[in-house]
PDB file of N, CA and C in Angstrom:
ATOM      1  N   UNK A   1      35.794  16.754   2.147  1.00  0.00           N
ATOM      2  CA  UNK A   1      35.540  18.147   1.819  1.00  0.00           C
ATOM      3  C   UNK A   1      34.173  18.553   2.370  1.00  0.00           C
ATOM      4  N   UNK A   2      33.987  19.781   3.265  1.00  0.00           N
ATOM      5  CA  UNK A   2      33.135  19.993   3.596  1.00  0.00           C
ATOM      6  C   UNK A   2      32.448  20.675   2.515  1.00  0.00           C
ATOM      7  N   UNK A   3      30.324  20.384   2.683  1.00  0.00           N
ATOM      8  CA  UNK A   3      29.685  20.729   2.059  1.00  0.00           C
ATOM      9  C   UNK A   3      28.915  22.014   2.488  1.00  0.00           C
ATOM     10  N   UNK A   4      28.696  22.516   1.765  1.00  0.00           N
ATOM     11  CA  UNK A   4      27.957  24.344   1.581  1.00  0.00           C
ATOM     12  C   UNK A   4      26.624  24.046   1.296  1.00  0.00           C
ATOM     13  N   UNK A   5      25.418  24.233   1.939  1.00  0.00           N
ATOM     14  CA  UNK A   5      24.232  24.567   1.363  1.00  0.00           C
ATOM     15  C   UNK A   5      23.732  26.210   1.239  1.00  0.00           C
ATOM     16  N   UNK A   6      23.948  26.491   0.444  1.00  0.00           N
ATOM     17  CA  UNK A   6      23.122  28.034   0.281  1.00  0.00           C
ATOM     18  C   UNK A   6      21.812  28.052   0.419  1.00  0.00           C
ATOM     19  N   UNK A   7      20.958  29.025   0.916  1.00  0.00           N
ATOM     20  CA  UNK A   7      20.159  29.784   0.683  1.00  0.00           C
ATOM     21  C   UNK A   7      20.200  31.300   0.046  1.00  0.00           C
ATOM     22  N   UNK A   8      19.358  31.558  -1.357  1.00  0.00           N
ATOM     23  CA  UNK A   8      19.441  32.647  -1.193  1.00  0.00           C
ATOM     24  C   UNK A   8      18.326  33.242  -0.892  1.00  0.00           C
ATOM     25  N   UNK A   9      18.506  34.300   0.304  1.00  0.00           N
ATOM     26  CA  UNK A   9      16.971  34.888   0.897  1.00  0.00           C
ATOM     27  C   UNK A   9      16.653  36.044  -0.555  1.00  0.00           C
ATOM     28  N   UNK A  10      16.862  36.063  -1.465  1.00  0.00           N
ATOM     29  CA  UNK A  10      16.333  37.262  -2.717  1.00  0.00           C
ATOM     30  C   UNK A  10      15.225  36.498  -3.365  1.00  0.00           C
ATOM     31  N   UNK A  11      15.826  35.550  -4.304  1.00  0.00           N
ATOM     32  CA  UNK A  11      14.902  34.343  -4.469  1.00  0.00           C
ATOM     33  C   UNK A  11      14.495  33.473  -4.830  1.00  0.00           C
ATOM     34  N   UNK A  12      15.284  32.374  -3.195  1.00  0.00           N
ATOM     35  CA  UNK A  12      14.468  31.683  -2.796  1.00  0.00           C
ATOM     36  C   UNK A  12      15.288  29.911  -3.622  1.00  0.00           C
ATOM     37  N   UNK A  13      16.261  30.321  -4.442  1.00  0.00           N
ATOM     38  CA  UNK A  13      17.135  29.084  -4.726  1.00  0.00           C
ATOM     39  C   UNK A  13      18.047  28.782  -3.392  1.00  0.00           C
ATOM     40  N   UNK A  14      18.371  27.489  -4.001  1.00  0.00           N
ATOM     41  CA  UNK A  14      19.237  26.495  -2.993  1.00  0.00           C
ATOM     42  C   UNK A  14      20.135  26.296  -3.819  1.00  0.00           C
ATOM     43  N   UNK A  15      21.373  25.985  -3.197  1.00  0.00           N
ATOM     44  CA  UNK A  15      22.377  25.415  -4.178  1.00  0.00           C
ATOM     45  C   UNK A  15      23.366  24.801  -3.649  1.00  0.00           C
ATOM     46  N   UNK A  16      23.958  23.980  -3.503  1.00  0.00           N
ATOM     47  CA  UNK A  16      24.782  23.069  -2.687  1.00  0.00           C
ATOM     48  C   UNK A  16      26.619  23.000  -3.396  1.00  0.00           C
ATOM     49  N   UNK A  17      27.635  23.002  -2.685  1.00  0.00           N
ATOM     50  CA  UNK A  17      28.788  22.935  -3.575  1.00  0.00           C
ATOM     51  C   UNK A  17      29.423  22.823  -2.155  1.00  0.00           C
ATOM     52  N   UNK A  18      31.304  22.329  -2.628  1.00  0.00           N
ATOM     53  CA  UNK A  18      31.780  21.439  -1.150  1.00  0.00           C
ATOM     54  C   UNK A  18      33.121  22.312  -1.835  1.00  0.00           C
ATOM     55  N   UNK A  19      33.785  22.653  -0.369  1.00  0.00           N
ATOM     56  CA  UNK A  19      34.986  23.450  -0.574  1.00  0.00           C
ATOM     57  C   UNK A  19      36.181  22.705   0.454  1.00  0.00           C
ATOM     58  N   UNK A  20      37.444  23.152   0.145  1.00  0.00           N
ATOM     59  CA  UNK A  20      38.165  22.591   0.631  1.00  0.00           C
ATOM     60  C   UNK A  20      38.139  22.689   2.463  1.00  0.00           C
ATOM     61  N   UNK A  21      38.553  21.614   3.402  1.00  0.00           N
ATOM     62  CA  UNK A  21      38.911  22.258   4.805  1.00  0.00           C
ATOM     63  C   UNK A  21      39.483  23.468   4.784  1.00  0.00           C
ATOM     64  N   UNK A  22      39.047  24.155   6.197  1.00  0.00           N
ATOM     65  CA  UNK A  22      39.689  25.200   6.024  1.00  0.00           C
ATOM     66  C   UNK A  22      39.542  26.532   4.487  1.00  0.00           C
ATOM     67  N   UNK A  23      38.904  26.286   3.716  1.00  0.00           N
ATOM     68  CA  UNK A  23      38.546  27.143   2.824  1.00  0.00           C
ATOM     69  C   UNK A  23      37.705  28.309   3.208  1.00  0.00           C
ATOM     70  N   UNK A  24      38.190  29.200   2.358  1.00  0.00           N
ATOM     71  CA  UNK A  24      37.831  30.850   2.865  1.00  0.00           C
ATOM     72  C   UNK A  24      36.012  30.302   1.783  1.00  0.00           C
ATOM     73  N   UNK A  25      35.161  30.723   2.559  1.00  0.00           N
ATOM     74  CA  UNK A  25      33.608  31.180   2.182  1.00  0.00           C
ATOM     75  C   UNK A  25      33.545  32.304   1.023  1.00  0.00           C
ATOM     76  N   UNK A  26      33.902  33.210   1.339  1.00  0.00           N
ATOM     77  CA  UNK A  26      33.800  34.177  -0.080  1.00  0.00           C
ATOM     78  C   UNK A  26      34.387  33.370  -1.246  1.00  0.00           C
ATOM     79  N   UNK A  27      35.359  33.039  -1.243  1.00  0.00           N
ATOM     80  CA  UNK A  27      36.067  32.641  -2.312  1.00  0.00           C
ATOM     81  C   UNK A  27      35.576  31.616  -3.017  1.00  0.00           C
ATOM     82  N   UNK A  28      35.055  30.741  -1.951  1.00  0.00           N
ATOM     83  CA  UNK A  28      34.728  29.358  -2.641  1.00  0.00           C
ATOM     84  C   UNK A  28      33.267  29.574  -3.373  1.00  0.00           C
ATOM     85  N   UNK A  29      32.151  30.436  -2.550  1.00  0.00           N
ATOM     86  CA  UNK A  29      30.771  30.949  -3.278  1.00  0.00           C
ATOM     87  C   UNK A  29      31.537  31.862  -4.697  1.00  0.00           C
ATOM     88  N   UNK A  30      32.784  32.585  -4.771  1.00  0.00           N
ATOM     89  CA  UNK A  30      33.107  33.128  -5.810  1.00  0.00           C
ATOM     90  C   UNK A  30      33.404  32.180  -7.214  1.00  0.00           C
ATOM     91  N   UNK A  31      34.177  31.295  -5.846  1.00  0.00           N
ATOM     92  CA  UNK A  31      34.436  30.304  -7.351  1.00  0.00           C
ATOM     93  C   UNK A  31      33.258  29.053  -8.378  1.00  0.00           C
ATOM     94  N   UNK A  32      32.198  29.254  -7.114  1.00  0.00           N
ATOM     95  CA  UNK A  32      31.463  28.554  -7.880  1.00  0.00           C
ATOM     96  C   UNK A  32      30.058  29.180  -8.301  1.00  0.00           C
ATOM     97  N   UNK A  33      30.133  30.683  -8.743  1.00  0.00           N
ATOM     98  CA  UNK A  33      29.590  31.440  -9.089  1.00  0.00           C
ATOM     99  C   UNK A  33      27.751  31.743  -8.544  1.00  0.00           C
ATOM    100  N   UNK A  34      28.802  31.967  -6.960  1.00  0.00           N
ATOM    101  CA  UNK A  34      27.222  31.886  -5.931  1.00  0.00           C
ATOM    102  C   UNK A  34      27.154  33.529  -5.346  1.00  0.00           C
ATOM    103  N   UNK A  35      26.564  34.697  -5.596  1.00  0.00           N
ATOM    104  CA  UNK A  35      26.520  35.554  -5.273  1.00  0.00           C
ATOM    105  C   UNK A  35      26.192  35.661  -3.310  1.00  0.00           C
ATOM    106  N   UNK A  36      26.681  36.520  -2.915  1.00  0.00           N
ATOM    107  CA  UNK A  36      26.266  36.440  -1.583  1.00  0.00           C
ATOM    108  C   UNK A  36      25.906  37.792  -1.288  1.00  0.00           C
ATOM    109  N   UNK A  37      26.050  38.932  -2.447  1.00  0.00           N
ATOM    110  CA  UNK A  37      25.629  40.014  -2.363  1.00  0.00           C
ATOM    111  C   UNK A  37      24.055  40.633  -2.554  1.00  0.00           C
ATOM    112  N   UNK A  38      23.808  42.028  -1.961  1.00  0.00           N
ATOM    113  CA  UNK A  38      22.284  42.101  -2.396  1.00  0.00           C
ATOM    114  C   UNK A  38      22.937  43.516  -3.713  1.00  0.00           C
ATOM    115  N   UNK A  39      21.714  43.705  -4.421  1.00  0.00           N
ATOM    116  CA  UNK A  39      21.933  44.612  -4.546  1.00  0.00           C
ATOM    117  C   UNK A  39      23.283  44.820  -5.687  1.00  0.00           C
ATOM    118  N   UNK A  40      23.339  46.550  -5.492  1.00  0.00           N
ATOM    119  CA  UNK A  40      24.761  47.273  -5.716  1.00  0.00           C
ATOM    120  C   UNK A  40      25.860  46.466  -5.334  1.00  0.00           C
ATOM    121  N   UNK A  41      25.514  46.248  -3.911  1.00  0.00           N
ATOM    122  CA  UNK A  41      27.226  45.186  -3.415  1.00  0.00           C
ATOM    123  C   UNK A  41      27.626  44.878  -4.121  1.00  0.00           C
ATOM    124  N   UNK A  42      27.422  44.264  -5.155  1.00  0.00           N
ATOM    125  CA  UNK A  42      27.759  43.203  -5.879  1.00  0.00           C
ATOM    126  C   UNK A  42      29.063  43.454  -6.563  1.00  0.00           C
ATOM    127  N   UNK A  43      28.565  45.038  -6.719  1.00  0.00           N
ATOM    128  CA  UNK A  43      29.973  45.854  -7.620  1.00  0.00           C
ATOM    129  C   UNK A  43      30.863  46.334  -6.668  1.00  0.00           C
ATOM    130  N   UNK A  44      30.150  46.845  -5.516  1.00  0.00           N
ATOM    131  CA  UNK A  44      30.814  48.181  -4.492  1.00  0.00           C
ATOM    132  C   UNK A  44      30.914  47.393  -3.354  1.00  0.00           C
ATOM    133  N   UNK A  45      31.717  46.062  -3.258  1.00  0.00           N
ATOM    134  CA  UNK A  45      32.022  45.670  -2.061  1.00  0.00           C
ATOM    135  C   UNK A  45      33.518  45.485  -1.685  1.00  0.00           C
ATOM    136  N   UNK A  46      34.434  45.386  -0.582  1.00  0.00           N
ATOM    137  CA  UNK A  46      35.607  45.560  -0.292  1.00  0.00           C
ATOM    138  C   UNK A  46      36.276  44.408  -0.864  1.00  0.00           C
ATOM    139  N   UNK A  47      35.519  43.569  -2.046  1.00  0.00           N
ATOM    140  CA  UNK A  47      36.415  42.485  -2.258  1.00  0.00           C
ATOM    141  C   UNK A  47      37.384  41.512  -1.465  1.00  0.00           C
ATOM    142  N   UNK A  48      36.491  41.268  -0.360  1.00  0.00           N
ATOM    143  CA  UNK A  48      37.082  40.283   0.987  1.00  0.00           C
ATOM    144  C   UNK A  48      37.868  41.187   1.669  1.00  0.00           C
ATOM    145  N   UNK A  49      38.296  42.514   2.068  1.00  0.00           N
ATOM    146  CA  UNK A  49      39.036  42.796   2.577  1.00  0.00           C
ATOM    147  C   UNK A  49      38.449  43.139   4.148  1.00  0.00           C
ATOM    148  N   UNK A  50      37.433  43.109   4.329  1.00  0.00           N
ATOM    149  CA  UNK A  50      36.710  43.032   5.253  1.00  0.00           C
ATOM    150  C   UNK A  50      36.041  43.746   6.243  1.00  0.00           C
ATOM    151  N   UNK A  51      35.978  45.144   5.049  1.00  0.00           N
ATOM    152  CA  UNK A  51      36.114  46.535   5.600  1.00  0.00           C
ATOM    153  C   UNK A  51      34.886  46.701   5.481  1.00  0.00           C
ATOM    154  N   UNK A  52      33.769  46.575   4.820  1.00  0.00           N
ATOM    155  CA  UNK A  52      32.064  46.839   4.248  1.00  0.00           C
ATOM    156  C   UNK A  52      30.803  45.824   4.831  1.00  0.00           C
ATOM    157  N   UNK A  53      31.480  44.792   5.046  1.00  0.00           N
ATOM    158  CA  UNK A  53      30.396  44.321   5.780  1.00  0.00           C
ATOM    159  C   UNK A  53      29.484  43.448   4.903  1.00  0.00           C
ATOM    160  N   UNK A  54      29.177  43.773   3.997  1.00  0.00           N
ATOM    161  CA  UNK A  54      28.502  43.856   2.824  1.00  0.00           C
ATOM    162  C   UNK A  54      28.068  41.792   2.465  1.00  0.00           C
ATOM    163  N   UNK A  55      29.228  41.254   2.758  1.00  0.00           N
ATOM    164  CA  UNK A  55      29.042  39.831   2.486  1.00  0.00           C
ATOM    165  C   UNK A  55      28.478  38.785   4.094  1.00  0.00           C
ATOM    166  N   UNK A  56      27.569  39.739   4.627  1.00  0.00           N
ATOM    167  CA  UNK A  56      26.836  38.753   6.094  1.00  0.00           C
ATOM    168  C   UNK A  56      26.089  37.794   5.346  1.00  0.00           C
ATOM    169  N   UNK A  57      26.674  36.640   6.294  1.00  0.00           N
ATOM    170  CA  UNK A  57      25.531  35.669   6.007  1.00  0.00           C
ATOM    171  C   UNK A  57      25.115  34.666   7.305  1.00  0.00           C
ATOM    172  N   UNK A  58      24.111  33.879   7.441  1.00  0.00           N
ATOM    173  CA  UNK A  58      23.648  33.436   8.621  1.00  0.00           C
ATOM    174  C   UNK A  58      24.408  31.966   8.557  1.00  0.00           C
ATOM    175  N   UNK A  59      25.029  31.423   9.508  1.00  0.00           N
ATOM    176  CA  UNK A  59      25.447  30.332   9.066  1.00  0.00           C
ATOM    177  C   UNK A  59      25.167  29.216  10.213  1.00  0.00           C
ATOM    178  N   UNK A  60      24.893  27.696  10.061  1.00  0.00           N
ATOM    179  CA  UNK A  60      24.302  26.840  10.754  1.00  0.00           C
ATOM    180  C   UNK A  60      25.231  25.831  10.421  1.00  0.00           C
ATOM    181  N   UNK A  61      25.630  24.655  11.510  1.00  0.00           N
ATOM    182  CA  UNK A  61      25.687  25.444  12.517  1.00  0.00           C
ATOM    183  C   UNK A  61      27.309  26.143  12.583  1.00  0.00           C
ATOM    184  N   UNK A  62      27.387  26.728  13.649  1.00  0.00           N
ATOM    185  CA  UNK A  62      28.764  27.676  13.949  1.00  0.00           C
ATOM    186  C   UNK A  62      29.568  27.134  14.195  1.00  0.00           C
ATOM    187  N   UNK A  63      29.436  25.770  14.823  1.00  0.00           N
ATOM    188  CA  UNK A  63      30.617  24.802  15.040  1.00  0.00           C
ATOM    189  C   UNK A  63      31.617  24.411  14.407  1.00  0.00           C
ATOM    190  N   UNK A  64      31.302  24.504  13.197  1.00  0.00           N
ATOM    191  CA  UNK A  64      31.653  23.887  11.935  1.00  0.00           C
ATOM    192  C   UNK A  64      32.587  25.428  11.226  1.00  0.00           C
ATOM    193  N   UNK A  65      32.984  26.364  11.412  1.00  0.00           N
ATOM    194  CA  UNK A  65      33.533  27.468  11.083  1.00  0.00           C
ATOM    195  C   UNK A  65      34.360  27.722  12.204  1.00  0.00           C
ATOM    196  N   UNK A  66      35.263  29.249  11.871  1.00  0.00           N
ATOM    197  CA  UNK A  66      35.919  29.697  12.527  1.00  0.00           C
ATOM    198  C   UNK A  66      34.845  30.842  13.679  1.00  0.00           C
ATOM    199  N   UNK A  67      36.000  30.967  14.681  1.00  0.00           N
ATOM    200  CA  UNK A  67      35.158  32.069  15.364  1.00  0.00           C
ATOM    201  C   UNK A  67      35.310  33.388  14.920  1.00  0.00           C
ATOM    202  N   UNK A  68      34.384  34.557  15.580  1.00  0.00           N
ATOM    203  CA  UNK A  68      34.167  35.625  15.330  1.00  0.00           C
ATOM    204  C   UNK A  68      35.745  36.395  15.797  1.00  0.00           C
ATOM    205  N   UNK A  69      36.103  37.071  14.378  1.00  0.00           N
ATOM    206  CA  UNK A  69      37.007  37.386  14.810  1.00  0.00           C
ATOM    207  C   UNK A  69      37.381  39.121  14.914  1.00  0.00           C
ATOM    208  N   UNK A  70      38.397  39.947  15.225  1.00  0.00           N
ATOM    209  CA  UNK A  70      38.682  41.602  15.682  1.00  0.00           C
ATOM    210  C   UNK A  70      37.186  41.999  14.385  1.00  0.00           C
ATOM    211  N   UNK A  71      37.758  41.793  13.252  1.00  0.00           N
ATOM    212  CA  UNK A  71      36.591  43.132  12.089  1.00  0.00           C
ATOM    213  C   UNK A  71      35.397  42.717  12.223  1.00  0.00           C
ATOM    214  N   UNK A  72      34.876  41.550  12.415  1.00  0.00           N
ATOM    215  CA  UNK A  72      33.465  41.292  12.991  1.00  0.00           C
ATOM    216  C   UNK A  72      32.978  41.920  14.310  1.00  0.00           C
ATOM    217  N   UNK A  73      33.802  41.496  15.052  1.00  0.00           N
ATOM    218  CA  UNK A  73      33.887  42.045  16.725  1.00  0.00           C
ATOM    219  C   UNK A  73      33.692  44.054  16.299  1.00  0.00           C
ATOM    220  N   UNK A  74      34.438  44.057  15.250  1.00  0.00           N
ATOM    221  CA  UNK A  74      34.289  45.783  15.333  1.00  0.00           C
ATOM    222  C   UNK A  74      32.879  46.345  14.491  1.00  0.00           C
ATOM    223  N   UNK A  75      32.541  45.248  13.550  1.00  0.00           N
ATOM    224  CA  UNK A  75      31.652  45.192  12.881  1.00  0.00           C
ATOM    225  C   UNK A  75      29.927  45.142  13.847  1.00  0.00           C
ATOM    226  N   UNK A  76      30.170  44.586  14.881  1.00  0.00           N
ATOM    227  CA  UNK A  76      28.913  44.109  16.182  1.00  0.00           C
ATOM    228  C   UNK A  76      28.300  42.858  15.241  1.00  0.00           C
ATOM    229  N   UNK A  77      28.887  42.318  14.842  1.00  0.00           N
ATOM    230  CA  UNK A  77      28.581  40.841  14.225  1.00  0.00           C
ATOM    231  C   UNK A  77      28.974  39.707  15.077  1.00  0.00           C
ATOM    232  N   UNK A  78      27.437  39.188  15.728  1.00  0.00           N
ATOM    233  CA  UNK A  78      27.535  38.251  16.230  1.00  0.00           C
ATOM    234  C   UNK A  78      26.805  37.065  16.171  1.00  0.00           C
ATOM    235  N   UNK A  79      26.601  36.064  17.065  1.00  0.00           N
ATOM    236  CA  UNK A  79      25.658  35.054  16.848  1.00  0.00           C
ATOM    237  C   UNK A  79      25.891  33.961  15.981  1.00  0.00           C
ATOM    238  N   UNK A  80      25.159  33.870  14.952  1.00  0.00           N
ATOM    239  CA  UNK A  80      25.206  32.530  13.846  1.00  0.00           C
ATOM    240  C   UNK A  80      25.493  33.776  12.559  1.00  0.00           C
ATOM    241  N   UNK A  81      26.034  35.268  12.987  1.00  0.00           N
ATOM    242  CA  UNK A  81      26.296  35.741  11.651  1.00  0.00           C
ATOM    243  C   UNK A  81      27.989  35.731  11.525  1.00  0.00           C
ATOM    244  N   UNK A  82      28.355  36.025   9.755  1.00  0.00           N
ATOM    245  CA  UNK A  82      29.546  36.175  10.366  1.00  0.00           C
ATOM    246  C   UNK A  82      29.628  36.985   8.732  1.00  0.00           C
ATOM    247  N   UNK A  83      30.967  37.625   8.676  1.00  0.00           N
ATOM    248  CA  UNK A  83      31.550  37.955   7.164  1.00  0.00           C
ATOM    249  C   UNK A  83      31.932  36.399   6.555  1.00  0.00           C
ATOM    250  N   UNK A  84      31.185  36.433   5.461  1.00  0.00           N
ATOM    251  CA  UNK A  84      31.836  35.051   4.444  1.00  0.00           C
ATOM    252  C   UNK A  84      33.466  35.194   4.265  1.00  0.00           C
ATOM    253  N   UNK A  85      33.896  36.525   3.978  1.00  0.00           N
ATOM    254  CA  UNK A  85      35.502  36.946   3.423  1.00  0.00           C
ATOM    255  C   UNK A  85      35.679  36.348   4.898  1.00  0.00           C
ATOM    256  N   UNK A  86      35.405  36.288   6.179  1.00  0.00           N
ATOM    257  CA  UNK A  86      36.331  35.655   7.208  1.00  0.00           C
ATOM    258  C   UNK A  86      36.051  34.524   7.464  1.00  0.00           C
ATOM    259  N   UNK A  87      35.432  33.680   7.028  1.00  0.00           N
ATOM    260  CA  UNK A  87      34.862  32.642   7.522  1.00  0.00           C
ATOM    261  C   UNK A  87      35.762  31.485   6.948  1.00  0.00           C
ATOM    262  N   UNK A  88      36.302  30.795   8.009  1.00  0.00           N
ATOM    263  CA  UNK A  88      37.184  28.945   7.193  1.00  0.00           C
ATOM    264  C   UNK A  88      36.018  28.452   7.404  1.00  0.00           C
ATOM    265  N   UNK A  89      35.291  27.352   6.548  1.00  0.00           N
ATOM    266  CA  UNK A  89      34.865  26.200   6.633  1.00  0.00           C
ATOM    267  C   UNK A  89      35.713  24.861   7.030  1.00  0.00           C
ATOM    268  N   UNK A  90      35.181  24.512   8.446  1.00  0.00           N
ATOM    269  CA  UNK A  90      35.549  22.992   9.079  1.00  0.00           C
ATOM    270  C   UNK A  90      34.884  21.686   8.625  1.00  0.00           C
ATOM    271  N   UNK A  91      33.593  22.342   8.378  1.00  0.00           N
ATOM    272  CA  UNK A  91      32.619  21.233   8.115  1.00  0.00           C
ATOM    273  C   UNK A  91      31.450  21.707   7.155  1.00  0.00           C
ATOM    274  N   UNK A  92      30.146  20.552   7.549  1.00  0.00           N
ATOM    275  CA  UNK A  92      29.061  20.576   6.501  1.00  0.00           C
ATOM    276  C   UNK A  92      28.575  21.728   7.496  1.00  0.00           C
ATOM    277  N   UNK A  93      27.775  23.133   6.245  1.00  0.00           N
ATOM    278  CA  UNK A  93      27.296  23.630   6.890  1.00  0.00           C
ATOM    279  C   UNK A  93      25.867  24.319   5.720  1.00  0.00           C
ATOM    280  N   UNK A  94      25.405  25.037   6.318  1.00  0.00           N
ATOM    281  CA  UNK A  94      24.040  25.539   5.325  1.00  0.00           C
ATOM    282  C   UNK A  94      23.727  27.231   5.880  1.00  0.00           C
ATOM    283  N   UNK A  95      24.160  28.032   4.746  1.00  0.00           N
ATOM    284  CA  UNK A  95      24.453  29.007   5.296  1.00  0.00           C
ATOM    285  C   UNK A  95      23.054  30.241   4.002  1.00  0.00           C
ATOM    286  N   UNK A  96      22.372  31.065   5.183  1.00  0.00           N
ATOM    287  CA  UNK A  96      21.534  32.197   4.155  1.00  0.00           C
ATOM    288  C   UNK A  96      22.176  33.430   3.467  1.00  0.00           C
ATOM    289  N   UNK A  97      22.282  33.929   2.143  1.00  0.00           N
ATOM    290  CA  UNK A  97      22.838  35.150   1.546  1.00  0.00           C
ATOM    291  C   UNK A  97      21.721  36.016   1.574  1.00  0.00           C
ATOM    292  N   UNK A  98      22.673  37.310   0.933  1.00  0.00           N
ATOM    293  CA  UNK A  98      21.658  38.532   1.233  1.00  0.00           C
ATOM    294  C   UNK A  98      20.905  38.709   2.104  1.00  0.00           C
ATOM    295  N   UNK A  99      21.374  38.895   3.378  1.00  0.00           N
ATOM    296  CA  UNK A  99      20.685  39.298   4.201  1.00  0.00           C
ATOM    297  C   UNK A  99      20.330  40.694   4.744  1.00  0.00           C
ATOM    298  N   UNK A 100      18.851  40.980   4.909  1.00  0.00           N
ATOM    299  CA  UNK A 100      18.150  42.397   5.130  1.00  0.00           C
ATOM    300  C   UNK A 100      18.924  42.638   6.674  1.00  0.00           C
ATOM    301  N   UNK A 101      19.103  43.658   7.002  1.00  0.00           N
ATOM    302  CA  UNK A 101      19.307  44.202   8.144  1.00  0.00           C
ATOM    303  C   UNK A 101      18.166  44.398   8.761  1.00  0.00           C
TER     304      UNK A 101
END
């Protein structure tokens, strides 16, 4: 089972938890009661549907996930960012929440 290291950039905890291959990122920070929102989001976000944007997070490395896919691509989300609601975990990875624009 691959392992999750969080950062949260608000502040400033770490927290580590391991989700299944292939496991969706939102879900699994949901299930183990890891916010990835700033803010309001928290209430007013598309609930993984992948329409708000709202759940970016920086993730290291990229190898270890899926690629960037159409609502990111429409989103201009690129690089080491991605939506958590799209993201499978392959492997160990260590990923930052709440991130400032």
């Amino acid at each position: 089972m691959p392992k999750i290291t969080v950062h949260d950039t608000e502040t400033g905890e770490q927290k580590v938890f391991k989700v299944g291959y292939g496991g969706n990122l939102r879900k699994a920070a949901q299930h183990h009661d890891i916010s990835l929102y700033r803010g309001l989001h928290e209430y007013t976000n598309c609930h993984g549907m992948g329409s708000c944007g709202t759940c970016l997070v920086e993730i290291e490395p990229m190898e270890h996930v899926n690629d960037h896919g159409l609502i990111e691509k429409l989103h201009k989300i690129n690089g080491n960012r991605k939506l958590a609601c799209r993201t499978k975990v392959y492997g160990d990875i260590s990923i930052k929440t709440k991130l400032v624009e």
